[in-house]
C-alpha atoms as a PDB file:
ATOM      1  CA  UNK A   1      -4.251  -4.230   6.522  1.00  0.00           C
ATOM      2  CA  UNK A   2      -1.774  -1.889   6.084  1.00  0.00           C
ATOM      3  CA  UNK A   3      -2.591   1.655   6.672  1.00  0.00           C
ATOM      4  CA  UNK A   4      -0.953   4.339   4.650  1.00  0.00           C
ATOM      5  CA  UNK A   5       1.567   6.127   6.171  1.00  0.00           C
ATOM      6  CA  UNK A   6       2.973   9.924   5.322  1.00  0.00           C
ATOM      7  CA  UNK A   7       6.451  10.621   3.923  1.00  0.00           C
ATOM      8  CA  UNK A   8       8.621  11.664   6.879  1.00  0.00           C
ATOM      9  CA  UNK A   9      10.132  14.600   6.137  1.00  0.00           C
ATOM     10  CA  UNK A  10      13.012  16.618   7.410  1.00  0.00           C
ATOM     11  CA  UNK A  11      12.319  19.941   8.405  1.00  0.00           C
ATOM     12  CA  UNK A  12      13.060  22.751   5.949  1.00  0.00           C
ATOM     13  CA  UNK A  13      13.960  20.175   3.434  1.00  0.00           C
ATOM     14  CA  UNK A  14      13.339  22.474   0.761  1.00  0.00           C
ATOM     15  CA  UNK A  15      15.418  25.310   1.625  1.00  0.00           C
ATOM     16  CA  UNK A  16      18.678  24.136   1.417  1.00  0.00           C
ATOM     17  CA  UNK A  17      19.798  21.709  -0.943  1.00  0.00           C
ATOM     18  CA  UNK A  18      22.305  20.211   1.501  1.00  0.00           C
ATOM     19  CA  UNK A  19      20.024  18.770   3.199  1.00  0.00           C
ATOM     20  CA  UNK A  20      18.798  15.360   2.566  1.00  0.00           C
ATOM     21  CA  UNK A  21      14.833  14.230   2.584  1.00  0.00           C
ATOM     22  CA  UNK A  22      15.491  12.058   5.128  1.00  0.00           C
ATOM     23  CA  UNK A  23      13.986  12.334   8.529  1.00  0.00           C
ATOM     24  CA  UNK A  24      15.952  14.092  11.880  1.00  0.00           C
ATOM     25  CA  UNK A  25      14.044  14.744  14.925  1.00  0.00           C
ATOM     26  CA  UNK A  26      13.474  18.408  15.197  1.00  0.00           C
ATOM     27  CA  UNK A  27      15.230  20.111  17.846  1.00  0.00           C
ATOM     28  CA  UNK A  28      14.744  23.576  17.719  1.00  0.00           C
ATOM     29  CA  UNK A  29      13.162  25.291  20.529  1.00  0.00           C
ATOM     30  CA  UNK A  30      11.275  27.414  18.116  1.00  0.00           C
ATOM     31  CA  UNK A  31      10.429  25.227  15.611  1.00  0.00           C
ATOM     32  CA  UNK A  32       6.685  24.732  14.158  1.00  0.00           C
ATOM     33  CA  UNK A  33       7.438  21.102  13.653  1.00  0.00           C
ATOM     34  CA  UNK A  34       8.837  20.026  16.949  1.00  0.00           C
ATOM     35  CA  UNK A  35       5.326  22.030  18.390  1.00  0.00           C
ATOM     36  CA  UNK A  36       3.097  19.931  15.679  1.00  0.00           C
ATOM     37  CA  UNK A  37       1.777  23.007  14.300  1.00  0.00           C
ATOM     38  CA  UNK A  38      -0.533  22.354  11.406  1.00  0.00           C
ATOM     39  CA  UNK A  39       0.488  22.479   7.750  1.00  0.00           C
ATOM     40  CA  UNK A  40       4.508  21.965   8.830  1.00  0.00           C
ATOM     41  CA  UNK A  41       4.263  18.594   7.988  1.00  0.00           C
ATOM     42  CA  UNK A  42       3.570  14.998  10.150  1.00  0.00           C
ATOM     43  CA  UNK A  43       6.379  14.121  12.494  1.00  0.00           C
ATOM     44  CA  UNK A  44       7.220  10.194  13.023  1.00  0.00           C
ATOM     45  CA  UNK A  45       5.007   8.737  16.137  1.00  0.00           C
ATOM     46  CA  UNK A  46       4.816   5.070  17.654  1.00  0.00           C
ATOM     47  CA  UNK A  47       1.059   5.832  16.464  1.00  0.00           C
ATOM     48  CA  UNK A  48       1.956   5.754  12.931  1.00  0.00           C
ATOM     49  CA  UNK A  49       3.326   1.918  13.604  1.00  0.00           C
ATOM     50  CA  UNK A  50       2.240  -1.075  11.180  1.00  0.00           C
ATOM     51  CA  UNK A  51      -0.119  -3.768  12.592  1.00  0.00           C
ATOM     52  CA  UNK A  52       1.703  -7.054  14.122  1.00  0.00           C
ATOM     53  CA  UNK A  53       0.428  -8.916  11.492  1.00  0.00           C
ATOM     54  CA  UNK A  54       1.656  -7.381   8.277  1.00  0.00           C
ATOM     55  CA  UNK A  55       4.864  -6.121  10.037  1.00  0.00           C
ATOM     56  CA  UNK A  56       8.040  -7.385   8.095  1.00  0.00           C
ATOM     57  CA  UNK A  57       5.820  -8.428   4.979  1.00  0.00           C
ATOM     58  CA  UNK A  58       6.541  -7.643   1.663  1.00  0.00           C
ATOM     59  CA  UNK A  59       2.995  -7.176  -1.077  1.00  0.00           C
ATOM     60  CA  UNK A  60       1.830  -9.627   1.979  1.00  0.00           C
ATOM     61  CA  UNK A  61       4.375 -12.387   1.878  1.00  0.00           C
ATOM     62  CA  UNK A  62       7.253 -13.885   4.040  1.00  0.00           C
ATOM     63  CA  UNK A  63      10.561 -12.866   2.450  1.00  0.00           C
ATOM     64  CA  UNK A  64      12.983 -15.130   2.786  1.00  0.00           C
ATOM     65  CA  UNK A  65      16.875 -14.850   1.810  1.00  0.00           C
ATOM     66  CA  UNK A  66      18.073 -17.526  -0.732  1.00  0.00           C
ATOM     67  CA  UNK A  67      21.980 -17.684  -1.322  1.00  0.00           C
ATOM     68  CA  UNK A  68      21.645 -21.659  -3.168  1.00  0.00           C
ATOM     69  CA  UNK A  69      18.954 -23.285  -5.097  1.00  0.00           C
ATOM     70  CA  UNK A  70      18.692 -25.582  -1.897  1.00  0.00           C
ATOM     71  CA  UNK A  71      17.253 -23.257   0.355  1.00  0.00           C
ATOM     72  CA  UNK A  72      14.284 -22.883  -1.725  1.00  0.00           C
ATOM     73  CA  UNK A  73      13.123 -26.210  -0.463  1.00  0.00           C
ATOM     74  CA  UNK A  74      10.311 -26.431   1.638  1.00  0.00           C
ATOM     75  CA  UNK A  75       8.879 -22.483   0.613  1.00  0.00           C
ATOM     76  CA  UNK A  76       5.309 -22.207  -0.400  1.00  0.00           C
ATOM     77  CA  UNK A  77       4.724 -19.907  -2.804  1.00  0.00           C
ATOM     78  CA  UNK A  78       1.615 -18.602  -1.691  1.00  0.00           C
ATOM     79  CA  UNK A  79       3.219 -18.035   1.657  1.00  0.00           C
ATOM     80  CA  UNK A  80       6.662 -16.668   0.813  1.00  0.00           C
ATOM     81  CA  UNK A  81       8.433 -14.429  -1.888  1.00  0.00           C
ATOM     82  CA  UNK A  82      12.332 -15.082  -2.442  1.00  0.00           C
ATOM     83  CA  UNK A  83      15.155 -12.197  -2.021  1.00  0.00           C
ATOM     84  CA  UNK A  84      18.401 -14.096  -3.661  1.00  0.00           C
ATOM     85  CA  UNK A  85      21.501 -12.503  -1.256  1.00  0.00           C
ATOM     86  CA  UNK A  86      23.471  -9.574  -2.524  1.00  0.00           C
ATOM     87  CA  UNK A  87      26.590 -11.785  -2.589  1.00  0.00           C
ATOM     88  CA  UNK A  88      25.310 -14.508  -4.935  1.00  0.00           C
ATOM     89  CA  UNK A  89      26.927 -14.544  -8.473  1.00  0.00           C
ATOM     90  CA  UNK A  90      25.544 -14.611 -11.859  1.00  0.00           C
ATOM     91  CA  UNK A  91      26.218 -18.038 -12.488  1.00  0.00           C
ATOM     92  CA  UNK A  92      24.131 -19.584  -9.184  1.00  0.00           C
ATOM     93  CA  UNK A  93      21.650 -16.309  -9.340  1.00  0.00           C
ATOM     94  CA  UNK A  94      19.975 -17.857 -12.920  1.00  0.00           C
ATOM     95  CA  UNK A  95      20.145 -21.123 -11.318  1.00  0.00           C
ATOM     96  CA  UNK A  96      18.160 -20.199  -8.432  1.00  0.00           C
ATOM     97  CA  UNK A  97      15.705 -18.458 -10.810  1.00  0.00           C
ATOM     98  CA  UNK A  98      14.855 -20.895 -13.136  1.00  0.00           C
ATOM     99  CA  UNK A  99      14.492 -23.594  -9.892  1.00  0.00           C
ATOM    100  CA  UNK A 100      12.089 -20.817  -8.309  1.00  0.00           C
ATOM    101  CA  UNK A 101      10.133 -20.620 -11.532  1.00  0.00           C
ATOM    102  CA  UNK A 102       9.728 -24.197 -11.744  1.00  0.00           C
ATOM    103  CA  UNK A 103       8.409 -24.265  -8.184  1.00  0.00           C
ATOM    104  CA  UNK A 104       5.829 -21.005  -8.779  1.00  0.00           C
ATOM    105  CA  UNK A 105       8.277 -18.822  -6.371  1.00  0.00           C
ATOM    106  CA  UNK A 106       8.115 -15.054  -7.113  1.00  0.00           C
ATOM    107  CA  UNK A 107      11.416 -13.476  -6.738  1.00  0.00           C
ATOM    108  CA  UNK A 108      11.482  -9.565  -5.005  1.00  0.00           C
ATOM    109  CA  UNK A 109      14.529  -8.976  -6.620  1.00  0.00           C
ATOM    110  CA  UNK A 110      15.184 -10.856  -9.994  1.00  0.00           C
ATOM    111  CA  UNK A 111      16.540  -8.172 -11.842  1.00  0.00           C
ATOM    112  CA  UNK A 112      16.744  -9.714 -15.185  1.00  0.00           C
ATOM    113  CA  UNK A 113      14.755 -12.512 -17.076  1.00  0.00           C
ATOM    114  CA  UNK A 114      16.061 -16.295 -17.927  1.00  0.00           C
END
């Protein structure tokens, strides 16, 4: 459902290498990008959006933050996909894999295997 959307692209990216790929609204009162000139590149639109549907959705599943094997109560897994919080440890991160595993829960950001 989703459609496929262009890399924004700062303007004159490749010119300097100070400059960063990410995207800044063009503000020049010359430039070909603020004017939508063809073949400088696709500026960022509220057409360009993602539908209401798949907005938020990750490979087409609910992501939902886990920071204890508890919280994985209640998930179905052909509903949801688990993200285990940044500030879990080592210890309680294999934990919460190996209880997602036994439940069929796919985890967006394992990392390593059990």
């Amino acid at each position: 459902m989703k459609r496929k959307k262009p890399r924004f692209l700062r303007q004159e990216w490749w010119k300097r290498k100070r400059l960063k790929l990410c995207w800044r609204k063009p503000k020049g009162l010359d430039s070909k990008l603020r004017k939508g000139l063809k073949g400088y590149g696709y500026r960022v639109k509220i057409g360009w959006r993602s539908p209401k549907e798949t907005r938020g959705l990750y490979k087409g599943l609910e992501e939902v933050r886990v920071f204890n094997p508890a919280d994985l109560e209640g998930l179905d897994p052909k509903k949801h996909i688990v993200r285990i919080a940044s500030t879990v440890g080592k210890k309680k991160r294999q934990e919460i894999v190996k209880a997602a595993g036994e439940k069929g829960l796919k985890i967006a950001n394992q990392g390593f295997k059990v």
